[in-house]
Structure formats: structure tokens, C-alpha cells
C-alpha atoms as a PDB file:
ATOM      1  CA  UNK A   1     150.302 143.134 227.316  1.00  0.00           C
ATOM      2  CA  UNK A   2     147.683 141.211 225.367  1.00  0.00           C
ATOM      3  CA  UNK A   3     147.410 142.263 221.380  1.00  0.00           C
ATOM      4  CA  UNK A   4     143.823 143.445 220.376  1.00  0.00           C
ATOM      5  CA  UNK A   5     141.947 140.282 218.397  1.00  0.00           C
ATOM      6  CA  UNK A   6     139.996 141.805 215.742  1.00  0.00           C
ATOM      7  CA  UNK A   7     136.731 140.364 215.141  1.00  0.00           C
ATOM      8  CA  UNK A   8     134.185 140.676 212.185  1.00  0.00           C
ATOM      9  CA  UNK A   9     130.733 139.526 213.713  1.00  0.00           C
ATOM     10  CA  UNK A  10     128.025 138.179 211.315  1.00  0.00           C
ATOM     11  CA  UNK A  11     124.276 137.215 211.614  1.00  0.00           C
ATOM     12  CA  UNK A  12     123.359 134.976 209.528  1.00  0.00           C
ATOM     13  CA  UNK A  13     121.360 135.365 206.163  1.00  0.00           C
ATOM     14  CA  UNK A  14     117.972 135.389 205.603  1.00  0.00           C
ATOM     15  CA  UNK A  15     115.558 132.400 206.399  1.00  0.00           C
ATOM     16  CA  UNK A  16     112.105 132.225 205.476  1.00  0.00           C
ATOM     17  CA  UNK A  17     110.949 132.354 209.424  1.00  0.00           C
ATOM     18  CA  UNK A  18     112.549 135.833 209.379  1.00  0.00           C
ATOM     19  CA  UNK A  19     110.202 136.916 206.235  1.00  0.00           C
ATOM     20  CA  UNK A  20     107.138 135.601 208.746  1.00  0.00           C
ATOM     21  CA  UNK A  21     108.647 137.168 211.743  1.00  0.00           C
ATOM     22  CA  UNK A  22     108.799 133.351 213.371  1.00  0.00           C
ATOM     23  CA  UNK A  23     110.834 132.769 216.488  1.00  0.00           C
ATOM     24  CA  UNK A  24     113.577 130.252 215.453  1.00  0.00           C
ATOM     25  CA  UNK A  25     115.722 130.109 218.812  1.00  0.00           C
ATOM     26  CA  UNK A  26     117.430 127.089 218.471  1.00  0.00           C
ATOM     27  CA  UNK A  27     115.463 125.493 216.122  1.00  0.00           C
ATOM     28  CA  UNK A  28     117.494 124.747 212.794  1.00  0.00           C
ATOM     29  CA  UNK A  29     116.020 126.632 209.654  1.00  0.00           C
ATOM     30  CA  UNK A  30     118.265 126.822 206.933  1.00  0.00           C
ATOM     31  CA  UNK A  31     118.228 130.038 204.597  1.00  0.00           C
ATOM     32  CA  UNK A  32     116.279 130.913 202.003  1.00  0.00           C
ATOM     33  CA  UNK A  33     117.059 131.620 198.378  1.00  0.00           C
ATOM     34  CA  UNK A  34     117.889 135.496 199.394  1.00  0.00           C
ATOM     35  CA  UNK A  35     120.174 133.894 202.842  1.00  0.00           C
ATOM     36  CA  UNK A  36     122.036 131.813 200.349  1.00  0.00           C
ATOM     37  CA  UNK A  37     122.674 134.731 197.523  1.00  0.00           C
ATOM     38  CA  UNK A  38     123.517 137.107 200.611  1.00  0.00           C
ATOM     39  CA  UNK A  39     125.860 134.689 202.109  1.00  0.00           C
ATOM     40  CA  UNK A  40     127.435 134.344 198.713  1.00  0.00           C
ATOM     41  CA  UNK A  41     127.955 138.071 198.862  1.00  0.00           C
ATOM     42  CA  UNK A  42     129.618 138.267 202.215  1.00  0.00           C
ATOM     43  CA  UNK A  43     132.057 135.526 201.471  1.00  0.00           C
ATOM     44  CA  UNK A  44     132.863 137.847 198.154  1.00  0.00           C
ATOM     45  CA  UNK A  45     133.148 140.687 200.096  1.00  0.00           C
ATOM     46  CA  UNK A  46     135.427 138.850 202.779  1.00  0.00           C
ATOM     47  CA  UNK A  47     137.694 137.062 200.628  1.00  0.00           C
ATOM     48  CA  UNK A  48     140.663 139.920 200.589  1.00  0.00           C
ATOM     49  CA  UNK A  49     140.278 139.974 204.247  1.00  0.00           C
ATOM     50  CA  UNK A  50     143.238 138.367 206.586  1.00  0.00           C
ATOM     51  CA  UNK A  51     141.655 135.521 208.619  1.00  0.00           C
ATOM     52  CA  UNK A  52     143.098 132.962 211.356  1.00  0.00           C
ATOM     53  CA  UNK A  53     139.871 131.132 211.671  1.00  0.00           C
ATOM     54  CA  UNK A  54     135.632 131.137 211.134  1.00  0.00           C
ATOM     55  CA  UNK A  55     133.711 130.126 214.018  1.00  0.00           C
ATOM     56  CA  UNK A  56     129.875 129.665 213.796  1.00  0.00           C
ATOM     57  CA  UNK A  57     127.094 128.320 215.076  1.00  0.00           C
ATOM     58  CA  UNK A  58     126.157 124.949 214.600  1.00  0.00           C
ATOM     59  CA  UNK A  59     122.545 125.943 213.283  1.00  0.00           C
ATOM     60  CA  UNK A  60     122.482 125.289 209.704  1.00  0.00           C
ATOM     61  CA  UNK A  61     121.352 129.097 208.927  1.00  0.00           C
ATOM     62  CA  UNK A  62     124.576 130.263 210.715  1.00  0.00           C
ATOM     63  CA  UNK A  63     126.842 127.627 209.696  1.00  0.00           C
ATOM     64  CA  UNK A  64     126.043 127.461 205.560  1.00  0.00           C
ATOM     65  CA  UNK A  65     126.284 130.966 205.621  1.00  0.00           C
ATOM     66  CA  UNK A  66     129.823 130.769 207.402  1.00  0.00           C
ATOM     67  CA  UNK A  67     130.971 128.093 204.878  1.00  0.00           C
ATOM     68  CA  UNK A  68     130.298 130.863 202.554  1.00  0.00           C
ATOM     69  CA  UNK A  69     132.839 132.681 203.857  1.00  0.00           C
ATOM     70  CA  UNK A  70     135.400 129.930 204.738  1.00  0.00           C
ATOM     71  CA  UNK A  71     134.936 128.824 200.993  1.00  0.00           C
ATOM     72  CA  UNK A  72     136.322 132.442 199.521  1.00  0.00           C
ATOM     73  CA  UNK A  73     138.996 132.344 202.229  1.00  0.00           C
ATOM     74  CA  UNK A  74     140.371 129.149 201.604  1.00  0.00           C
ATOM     75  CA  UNK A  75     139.764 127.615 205.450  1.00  0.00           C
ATOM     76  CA  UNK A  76     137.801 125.592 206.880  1.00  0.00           C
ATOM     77  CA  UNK A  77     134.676 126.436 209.344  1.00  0.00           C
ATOM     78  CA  UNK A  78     134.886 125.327 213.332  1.00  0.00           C
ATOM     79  CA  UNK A  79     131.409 124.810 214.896  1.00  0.00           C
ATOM     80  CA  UNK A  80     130.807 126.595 218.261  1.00  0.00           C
ATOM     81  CA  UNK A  81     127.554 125.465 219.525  1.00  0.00           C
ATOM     82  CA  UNK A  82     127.295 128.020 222.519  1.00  0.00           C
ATOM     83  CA  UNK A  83     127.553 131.168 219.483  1.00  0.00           C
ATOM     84  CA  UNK A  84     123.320 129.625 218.875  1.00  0.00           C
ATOM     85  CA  UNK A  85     120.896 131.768 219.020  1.00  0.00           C
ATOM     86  CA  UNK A  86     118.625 132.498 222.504  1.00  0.00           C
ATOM     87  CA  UNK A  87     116.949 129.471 223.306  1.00  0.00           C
ATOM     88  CA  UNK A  88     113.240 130.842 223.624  1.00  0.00           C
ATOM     89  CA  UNK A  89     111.645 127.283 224.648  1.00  0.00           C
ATOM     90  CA  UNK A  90     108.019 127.011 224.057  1.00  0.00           C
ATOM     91  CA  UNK A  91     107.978 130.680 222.031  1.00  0.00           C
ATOM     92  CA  UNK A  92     109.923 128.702 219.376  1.00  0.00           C
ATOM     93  CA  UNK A  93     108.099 128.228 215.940  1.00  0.00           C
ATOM     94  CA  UNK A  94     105.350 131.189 216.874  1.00  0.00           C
ATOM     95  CA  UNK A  95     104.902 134.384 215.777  1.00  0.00           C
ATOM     96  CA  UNK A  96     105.725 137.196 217.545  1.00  0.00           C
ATOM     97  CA  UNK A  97     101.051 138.575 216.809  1.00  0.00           C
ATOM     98  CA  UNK A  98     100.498 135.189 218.380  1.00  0.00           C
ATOM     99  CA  UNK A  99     102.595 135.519 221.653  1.00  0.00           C
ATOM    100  CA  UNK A 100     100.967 138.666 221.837  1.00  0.00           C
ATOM    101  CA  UNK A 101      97.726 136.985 221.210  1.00  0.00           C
ATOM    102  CA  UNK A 102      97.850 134.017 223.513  1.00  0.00           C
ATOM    103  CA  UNK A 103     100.091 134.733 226.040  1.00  0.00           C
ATOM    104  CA  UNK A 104     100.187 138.639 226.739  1.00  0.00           C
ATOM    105  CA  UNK A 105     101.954 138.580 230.147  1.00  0.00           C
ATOM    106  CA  UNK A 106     104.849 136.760 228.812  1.00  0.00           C
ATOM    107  CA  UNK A 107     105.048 139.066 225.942  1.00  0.00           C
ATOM    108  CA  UNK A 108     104.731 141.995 227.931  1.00  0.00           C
ATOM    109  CA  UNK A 109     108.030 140.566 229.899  1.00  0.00           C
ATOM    110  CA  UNK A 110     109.823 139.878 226.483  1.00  0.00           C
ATOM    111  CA  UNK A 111     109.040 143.233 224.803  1.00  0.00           C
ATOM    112  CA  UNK A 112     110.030 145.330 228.034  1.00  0.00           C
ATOM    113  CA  UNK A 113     112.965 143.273 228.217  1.00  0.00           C
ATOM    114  CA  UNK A 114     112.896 142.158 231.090  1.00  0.00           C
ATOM    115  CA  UNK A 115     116.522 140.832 231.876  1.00  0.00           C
ATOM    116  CA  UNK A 116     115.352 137.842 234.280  1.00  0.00           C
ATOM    117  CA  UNK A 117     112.403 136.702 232.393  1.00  0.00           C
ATOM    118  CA  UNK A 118     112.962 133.272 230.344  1.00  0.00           C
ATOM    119  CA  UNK A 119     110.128 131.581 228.219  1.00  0.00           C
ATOM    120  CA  UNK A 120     109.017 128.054 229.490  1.00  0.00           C
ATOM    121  CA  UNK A 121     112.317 126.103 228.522  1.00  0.00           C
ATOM    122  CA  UNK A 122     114.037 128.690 227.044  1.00  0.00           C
ATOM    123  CA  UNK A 123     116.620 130.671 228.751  1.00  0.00           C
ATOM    124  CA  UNK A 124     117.112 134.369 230.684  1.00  0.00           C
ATOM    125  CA  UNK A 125     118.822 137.448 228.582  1.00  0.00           C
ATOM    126  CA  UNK A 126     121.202 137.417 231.821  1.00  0.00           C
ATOM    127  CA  UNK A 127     122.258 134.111 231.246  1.00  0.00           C
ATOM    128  CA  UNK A 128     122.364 134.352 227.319  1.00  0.00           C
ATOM    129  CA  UNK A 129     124.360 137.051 227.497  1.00  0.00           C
ATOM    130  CA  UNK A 130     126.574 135.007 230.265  1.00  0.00           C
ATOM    131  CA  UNK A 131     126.879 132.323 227.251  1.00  0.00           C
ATOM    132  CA  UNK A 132     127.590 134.821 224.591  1.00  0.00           C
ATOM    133  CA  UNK A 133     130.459 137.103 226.243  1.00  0.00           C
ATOM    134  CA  UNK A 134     132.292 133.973 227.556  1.00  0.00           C
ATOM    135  CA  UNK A 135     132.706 132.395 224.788  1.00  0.00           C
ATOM    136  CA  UNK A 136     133.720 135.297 222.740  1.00  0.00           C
ATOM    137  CA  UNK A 137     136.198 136.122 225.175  1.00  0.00           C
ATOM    138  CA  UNK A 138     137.659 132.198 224.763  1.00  0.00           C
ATOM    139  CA  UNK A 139     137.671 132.557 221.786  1.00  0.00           C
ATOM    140  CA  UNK A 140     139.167 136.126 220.764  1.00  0.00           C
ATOM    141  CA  UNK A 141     141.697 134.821 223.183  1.00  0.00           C
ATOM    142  CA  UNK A 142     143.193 132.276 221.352  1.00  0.00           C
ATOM    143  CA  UNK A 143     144.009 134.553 218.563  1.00  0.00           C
ATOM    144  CA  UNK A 144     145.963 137.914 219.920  1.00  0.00           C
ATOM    145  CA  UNK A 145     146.856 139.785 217.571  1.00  0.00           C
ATOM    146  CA  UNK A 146     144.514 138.001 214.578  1.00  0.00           C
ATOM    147  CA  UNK A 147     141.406 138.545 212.958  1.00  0.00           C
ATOM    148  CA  UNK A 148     138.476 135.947 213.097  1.00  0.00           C
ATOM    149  CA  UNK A 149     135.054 135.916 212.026  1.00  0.00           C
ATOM    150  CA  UNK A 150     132.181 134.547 214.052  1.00  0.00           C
ATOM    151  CA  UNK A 151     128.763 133.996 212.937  1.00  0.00           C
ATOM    152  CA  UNK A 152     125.907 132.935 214.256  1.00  0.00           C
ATOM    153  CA  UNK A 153     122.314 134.964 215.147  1.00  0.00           C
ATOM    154  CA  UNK A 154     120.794 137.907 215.856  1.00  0.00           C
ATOM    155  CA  UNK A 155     120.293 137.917 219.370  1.00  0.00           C
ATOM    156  CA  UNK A 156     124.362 137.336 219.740  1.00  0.00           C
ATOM    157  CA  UNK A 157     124.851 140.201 218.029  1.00  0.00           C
ATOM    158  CA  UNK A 158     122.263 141.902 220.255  1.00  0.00           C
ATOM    159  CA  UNK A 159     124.397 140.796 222.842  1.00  0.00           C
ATOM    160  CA  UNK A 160     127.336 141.833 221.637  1.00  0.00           C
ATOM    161  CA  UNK A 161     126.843 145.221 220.399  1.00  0.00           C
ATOM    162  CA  UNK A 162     125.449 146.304 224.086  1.00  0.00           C
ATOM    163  CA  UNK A 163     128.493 144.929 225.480  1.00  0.00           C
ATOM    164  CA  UNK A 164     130.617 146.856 223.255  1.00  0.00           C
ATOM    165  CA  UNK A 165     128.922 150.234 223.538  1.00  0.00           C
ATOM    166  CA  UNK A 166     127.871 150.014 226.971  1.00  0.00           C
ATOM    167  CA  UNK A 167     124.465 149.026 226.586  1.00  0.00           C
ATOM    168  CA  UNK A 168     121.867 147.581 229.454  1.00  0.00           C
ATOM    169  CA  UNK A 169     119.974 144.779 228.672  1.00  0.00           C
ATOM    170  CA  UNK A 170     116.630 146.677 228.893  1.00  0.00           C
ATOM    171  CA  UNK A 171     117.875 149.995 226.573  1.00  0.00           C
ATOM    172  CA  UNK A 172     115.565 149.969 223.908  1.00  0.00           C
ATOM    173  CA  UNK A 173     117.410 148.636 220.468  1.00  0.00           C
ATOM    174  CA  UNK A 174     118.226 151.658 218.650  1.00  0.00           C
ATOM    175  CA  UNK A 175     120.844 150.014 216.102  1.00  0.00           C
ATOM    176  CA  UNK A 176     120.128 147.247 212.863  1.00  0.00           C
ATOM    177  CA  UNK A 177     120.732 143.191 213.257  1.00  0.00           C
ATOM    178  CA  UNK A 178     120.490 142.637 209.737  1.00  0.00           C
ATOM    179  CA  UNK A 179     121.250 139.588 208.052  1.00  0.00           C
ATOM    180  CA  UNK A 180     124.568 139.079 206.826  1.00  0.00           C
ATOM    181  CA  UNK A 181     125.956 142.815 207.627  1.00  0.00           C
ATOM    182  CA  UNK A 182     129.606 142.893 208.687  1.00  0.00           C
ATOM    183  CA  UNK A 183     130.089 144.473 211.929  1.00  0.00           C
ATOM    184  CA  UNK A 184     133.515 144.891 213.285  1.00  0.00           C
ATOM    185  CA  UNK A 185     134.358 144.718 217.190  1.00  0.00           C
ATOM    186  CA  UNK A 186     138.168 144.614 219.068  1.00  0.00           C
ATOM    187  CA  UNK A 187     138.995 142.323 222.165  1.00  0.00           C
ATOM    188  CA  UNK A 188     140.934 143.018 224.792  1.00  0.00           C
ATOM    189  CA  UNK A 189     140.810 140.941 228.116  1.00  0.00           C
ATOM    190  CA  UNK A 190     139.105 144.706 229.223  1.00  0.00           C
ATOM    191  CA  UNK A 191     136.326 143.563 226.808  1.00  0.00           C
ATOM    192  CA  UNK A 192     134.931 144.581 223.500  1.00  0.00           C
ATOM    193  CA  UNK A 193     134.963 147.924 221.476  1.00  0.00           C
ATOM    194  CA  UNK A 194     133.023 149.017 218.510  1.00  0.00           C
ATOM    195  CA  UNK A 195     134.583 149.506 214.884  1.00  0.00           C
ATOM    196  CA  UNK A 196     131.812 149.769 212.537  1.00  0.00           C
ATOM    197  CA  UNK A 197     128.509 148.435 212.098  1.00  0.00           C
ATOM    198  CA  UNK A 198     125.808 147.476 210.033  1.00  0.00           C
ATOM    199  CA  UNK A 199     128.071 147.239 206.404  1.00  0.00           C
ATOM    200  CA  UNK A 200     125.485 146.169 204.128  1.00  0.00           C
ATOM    201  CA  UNK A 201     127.479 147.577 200.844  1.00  0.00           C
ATOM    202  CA  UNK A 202     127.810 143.975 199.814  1.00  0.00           C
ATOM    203  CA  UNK A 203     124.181 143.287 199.656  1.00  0.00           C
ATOM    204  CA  UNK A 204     123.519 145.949 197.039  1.00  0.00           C
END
């Protein structure tokens, strides 16, 4: 039988396109000044922790705040490009008062999460969270038995805590995504189980 891999899941810290409410998707903002002190606080509050490896996303907001973490633990960080955010195509770089502004329809699809519905060049929530759950699976995989961290964006942790609790893509979000709260989830090849969520203790 398969050990468990523990995981400790991360969003990134905060950019200033989170401040404006700004779709990044996979556009590359890097943090601001309060995403590079909080990322500084989650590699502090890391560094006692046992780790086999850090995995991020290759967006610089995901991947500085990973190297954060690396740094206190001694390792280095591997880039996973498929842990990027949702790629939300031509909503990328708007606000979310102008999608509701200029292109209602689509925005009623997006709020009511609508599970087939992808922007213009972006991509579905069924096949994000296709992307997402397969590649946490590879990875947690390789390490039976270990404990990794992975870090990368909100929507992946979306993803992740529905697929750990049971959650359909359309149930409203009733839990946090903040930036850089630890969040703690076991693999099995069954799937994923929630530990705890939402530690922001660090960012006090």
C-alpha cells in the first residue's frame, strides 16, 4: 500500500493586481512590497518543517514567493508550469466592475460558475481543474511517504480544496484563498484529504 504524501499548499503573496481586484491569469505580476514581507514570513514559519522538495509555478508571484521558502529550508525550488494560475484569455488585465460592465453575459457565466464556460482564449474550470488534480497527483506521487510544498495561485487552491472536501465546481466558495496561508492536504492514489486551512498566524 501507497504511504500518504503530505502536502502544504500555498498561494502566493500579495501583488498589486490583487489590491485592484485585476485578473492576472497567466499573466506574470510579481508581488508587491506586502507579497515579498509575507513570503518572507512563510519561509520563517516553514523553516522547522521536514521537506523533500518545493514545487511552484513558474509565474514570478508564485515562484519568488516559493524561493522564500526554499531559501529557509536549505533546497532548491523546481518550476511546474501546469501549477499556473486559470488561464482567463481576454479577461486578463481587467477588472472584475469592468467585465461586469462590458461584457455582462460572460460575467454572468463566470460568477455562476458555470463549469463549461471559458473566456475567449482562456480555458474551462473542467479542464483547469483536469490540469490541477493531475499534476498534483504526479507529483505527490513521487514522494510517498514525504512532505512537499507546492505553490502557485489562487484558483489551484480553489481547485484543490473542492477536491479535497468534496466540493462541485459550482458550490458557492464558502472558505478563504488568502495569500500566503498554509493549508495542509494528504494524498493517497484515492485522492486528497483536508488537514487544516487558512493558517495565517505567520502573517501577524
Amino acid at each position: 500500500m501507497t504511504e500518504a504524501t503530505r502536502l502544504i499548499v500555498v498561494r502566493h503573496g500579495e501583488t498589486a493586481w490583487n489590491v485592484d481586484t485585476r485578473i492576472q491569469g497567466q499573466l506574470d505580476i510579481g508581488l508587491n512590497a506586502t507579497g515579498e514581507r509575507q513570503a518572507q514570513q512563510l519561509g520563517e514559519a516553514l523553516a522547522d518543517e521536514t521537506v523533500a522538495a518545493v514545487y511552484a509555478s513558474d509565474l514570478s508571484r508564485a515562484w519568488n514567493t516559493a524561493r522564500a521558502v526554499a531559501g529557509s529550508l536549505g533546497i532548491e525550488v523546481i518550476a511546474e508550469p501546469r501549477l499556473r494560475e486559470r488561464a482567463f484569455g481576454q479577461f486578463e488585465g481587467r477588472t472584475f466592475a469592468d467585465i461586469e460592465a462590458n461584457s455582462p453575459d460572460d460575467a454572468r457565466r463566470w460568477r455562476t460558475r458555470d463549469p463549461e464556460f471559458a473566456p475567449a482564449g482562456g480555458e474551462s474550470l473542467i479542464v483547469f481543474r483536469e490540469r490541477v488534480t493531475a499534476v498534483v497527483a504526479e507529483l505527490s506521487a513521487r514522494h510517498p511517504g514525504e512532505q512537499v510544498v507546492l505553490v502557485a495561485h489562487g484558483g489551484v487552491m480553489d481547485v484543490l480544496y473542492r477536491a479535497a472536501t468534496g466540493q462541485a465546481l459550482q458550490a458557492p466558495r464558502t472558505w478563504h484563498l488568502g495569500n500566503a496561508a498554509i493549508n495542509r492536504l494528504l494524498w493517497t492514489p484515492q485522492g486528497l484529504s483536508l488537514v487544516g486551512w487558512g493558517d495565517i498566524a505567520h502573517l501577524g
